[in-house]
N, C-alpha and C. Protein backbone atom coordinates (compact mmCIF):
# COMPACT_ATOMS: atom_id res chain seq x y z
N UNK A 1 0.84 -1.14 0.00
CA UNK A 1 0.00 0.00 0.00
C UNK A 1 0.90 1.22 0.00
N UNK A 2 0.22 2.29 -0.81
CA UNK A 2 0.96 3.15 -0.67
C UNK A 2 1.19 4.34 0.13
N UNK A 3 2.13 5.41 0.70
CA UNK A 3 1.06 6.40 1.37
C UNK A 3 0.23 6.97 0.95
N UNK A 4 -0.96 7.64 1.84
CA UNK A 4 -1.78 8.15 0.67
C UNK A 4 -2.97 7.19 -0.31
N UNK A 5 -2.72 6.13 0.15
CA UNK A 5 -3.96 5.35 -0.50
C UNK A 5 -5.27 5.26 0.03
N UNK A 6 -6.23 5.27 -0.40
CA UNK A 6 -7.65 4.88 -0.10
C UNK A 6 -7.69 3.61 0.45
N UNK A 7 -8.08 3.69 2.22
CA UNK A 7 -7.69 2.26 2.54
C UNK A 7 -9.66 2.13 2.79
N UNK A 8 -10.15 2.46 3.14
CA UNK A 8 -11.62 2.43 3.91
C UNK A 8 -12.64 3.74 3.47
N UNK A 9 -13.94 3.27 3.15
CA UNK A 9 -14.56 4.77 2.81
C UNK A 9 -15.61 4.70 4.05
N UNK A 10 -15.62 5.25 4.99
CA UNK A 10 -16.97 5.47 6.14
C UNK A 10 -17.94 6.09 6.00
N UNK A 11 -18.95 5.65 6.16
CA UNK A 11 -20.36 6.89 5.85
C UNK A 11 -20.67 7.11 7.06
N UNK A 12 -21.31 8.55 7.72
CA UNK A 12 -21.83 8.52 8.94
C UNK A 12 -22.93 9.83 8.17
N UNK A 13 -24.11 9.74 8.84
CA UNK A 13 -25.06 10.59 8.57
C UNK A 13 -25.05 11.03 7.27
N UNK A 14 -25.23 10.37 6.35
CA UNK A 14 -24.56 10.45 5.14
C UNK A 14 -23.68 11.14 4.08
N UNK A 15 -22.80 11.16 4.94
CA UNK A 15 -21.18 11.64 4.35
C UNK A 15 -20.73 10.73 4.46
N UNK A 16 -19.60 11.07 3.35
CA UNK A 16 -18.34 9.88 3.41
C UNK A 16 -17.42 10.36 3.96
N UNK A 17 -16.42 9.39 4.23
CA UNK A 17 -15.38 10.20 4.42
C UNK A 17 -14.03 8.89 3.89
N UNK A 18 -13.36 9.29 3.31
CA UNK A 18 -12.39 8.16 3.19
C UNK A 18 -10.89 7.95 4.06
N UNK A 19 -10.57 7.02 4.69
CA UNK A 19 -9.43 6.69 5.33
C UNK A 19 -8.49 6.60 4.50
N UNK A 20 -7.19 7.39 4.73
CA UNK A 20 -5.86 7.13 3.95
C UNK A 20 -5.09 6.63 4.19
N UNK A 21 -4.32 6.03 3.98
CA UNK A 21 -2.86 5.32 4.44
C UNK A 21 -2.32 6.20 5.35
N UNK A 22 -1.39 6.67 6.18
CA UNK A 22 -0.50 7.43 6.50
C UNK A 22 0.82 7.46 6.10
N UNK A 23 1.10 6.29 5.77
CA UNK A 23 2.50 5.53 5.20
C UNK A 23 2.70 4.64 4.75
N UNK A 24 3.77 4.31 3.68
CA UNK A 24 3.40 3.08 2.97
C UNK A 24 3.76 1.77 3.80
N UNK A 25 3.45 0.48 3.06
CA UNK A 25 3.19 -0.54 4.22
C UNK A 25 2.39 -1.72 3.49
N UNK A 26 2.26 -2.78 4.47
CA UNK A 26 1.29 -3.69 3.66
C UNK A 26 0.45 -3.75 4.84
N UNK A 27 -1.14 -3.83 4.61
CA UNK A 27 -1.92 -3.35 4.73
C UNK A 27 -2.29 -4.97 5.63
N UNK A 28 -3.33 -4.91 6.79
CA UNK A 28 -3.84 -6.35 7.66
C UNK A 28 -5.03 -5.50 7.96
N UNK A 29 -6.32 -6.31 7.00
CA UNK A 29 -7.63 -5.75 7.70
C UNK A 29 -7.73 -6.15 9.01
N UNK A 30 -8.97 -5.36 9.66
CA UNK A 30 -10.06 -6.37 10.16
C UNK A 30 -10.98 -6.99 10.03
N UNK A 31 -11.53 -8.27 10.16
CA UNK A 31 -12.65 -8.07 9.80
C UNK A 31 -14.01 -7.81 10.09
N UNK A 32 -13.62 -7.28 9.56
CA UNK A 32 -15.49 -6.03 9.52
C UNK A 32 -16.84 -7.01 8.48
N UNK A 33 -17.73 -6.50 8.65
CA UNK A 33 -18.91 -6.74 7.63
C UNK A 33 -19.14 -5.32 7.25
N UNK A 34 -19.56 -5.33 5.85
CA UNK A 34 -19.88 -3.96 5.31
C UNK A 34 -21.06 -3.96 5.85
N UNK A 35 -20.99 -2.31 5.92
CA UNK A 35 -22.75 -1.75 6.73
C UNK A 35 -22.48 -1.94 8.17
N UNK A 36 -21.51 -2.24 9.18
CA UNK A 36 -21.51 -2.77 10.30
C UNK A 36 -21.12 -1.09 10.96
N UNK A 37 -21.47 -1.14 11.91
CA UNK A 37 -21.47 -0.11 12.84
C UNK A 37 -19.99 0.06 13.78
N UNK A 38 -19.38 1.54 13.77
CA UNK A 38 -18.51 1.44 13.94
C UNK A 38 -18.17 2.26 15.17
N UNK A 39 -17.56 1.85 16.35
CA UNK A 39 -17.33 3.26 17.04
C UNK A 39 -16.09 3.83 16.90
N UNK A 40 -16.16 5.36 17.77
CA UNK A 40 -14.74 5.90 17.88
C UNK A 40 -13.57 5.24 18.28
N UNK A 41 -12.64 5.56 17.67
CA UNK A 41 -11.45 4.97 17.37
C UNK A 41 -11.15 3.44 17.17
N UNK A 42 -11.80 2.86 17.02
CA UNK A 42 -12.25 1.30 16.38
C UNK A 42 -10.57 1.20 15.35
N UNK A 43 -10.44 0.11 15.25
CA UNK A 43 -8.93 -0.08 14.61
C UNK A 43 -9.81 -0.81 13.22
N UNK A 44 -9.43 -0.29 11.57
CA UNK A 44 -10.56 -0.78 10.50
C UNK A 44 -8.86 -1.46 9.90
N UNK A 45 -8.04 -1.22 10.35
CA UNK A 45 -6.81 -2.23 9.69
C UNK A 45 -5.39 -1.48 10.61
N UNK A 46 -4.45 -2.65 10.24
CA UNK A 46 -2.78 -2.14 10.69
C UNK A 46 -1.98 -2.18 9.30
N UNK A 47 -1.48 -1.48 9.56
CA UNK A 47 -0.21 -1.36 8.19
C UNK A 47 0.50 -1.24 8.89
N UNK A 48 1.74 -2.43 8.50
CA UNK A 48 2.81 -2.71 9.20
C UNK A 48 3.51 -2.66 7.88
């Protein structure tokens, strides 16, 4: 992954918002289900 990549797009009240990389890396989801409810600061992947 690169920095700067589109890792996750979140909708809340219907906005998006998209998650970026911070740095490049290879990327370890979690797994999530799409549509699943998310709280604050929830971990949606690690890039190591």
């Amino acid at each position: 992954m690169e920095e700067g990549a589109a890792v996750a797009v979140v909708e809340a009240m219907k906005m998006e918002s998209t998650v970026r990389a911070p740095r490049a890396g290879t990327l370890r989801r979690e797994e999530l289900d799409a549509g699943a409810s998310l709280t604050a600061g929830q971990v949606l992947a690690r890039l190591g």
